[in-house]
Protein backbone atom coordinates (compact mmCIF):
# COMPACT_ATOMS: atom_id res chain seq x y z
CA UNK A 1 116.03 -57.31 -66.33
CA UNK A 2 116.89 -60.75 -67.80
CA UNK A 3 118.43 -63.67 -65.64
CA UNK A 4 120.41 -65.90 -67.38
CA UNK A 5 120.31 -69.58 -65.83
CA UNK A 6 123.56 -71.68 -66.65
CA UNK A 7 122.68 -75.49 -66.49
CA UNK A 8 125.10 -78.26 -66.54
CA UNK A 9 124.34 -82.22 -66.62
CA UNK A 10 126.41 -85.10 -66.63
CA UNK A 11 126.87 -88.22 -64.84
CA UNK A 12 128.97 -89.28 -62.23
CA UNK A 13 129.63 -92.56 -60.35
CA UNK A 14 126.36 -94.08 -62.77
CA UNK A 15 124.01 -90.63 -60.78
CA UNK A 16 122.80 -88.04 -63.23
CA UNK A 17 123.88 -84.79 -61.83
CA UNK A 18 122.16 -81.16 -62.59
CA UNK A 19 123.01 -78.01 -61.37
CA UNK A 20 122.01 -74.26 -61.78
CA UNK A 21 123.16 -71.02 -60.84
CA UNK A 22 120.55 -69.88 -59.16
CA UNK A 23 119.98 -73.61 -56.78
CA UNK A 24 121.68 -76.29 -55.51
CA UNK A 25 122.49 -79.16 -57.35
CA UNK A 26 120.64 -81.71 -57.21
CA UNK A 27 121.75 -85.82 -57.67
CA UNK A 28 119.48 -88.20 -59.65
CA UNK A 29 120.27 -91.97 -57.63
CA UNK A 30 119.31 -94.94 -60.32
CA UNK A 31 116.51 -95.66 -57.22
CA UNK A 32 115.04 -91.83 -57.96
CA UNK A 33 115.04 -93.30 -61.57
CA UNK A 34 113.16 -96.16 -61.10
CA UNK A 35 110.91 -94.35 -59.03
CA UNK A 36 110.43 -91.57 -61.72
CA UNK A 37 109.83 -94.13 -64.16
CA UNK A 38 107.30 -95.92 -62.59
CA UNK A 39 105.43 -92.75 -61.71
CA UNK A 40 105.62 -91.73 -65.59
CA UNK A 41 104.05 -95.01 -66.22
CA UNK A 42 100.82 -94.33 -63.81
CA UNK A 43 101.08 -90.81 -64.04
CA UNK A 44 101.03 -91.01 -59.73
CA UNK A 45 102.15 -92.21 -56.75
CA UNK A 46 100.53 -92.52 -53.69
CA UNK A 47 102.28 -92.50 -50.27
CA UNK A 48 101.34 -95.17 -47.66
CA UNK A 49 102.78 -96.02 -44.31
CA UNK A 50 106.24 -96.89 -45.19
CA UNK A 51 107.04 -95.24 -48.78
CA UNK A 52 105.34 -94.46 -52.28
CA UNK A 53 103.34 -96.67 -54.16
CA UNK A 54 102.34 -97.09 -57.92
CA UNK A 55 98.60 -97.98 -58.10
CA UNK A 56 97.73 -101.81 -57.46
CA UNK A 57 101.38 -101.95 -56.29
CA UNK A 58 101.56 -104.17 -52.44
CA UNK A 59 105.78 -102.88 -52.78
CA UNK A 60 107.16 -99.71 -52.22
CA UNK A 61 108.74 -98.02 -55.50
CA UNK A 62 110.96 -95.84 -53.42
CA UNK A 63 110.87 -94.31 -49.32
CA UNK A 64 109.21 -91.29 -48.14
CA UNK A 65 112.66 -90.11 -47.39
CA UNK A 66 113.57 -90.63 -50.95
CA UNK A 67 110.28 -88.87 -52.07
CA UNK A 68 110.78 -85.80 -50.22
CA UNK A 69 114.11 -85.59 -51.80
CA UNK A 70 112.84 -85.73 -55.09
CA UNK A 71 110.54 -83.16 -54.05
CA UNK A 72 113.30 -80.89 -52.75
CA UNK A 73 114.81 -81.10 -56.43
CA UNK A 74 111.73 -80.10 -58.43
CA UNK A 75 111.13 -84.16 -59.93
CA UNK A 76 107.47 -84.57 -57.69
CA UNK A 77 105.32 -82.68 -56.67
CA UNK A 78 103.19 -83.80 -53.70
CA UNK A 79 98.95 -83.00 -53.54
CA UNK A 80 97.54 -84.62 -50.35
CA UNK A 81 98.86 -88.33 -50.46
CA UNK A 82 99.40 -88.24 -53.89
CA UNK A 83 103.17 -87.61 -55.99
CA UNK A 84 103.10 -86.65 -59.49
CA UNK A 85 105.57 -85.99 -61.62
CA UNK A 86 106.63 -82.32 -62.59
CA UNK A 87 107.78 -81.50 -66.32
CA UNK A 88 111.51 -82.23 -65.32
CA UNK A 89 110.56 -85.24 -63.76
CA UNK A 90 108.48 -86.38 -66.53
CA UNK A 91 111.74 -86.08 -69.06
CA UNK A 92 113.95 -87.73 -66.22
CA UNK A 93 111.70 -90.87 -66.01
CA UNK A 94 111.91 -91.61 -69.99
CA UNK A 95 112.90 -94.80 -70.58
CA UNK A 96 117.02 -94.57 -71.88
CA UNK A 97 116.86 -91.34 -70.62
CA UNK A 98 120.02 -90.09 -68.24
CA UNK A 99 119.54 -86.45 -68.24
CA UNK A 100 116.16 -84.78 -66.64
C-alpha cells in the first residue's frame, strides 16, 4: 500500500509554515531561522546551561525551549549535548531560503 503525503508551505505573519497530512504543522519563527542558519554554518550546536551555542560562540543562538521545538518539528536532531541539523533543516537554514 502507498501513502500519499500532501505538503503545503507558505508564509504567514513573516513565519514559514509547513504542514502534512500525516503530522502537525509545524511554524518556522525568523529566531528558528537564525538558529538553523547558524547551525548550517558549523554543521552543530552544542547546548550549555541556558540555550544552544555555535562553536567559539560566548551568546546563545537560540533557547533550549526553542531547540526542543525545533526538534519536535523534524529541523534538529539532538546526540548527547550536541544539535545537528536534519535534511529539512539543512534546506530551511539556506541563506534566502523561506521554505524548509
Amino acid at each position: 500500500m502507498t501513502q500519499v503525503l500532501r505538503v503545503a508551505s507558505g508564509t504567514f505573519g513573516g513565519a514559514v509554515i509547513w504542514s502534512a497530512m500525516t503530522s502537525t504543522t509545524v511554524v518556522l519563527i525568523p529566531g528558528m531561522l537564525k538558529a538553523l542558519r547558524l547551525v548550517r554554518l558549523h554543521g552543530f550546536m552544542v547546548e550549555r546551561r541556558d540555550g544552544l551555542y555555535y562553536p567559539g560562540s560566548n551568546q546563545p543562538a537560540c533557547s533550549k525551549a526553542l531547540a526542543e521545538k525545533m526538534v519536535e518539528g523534524g529541523w534538529l536532531v539532538k546526540q548527547g549535548e550536541r544539535y545537528q541539523p536534519t535534511e529539512k533543516g539543512w534546506h530551511a537554514g539556506q541563506a534566502g531560503s523561506d521554505v524548509g
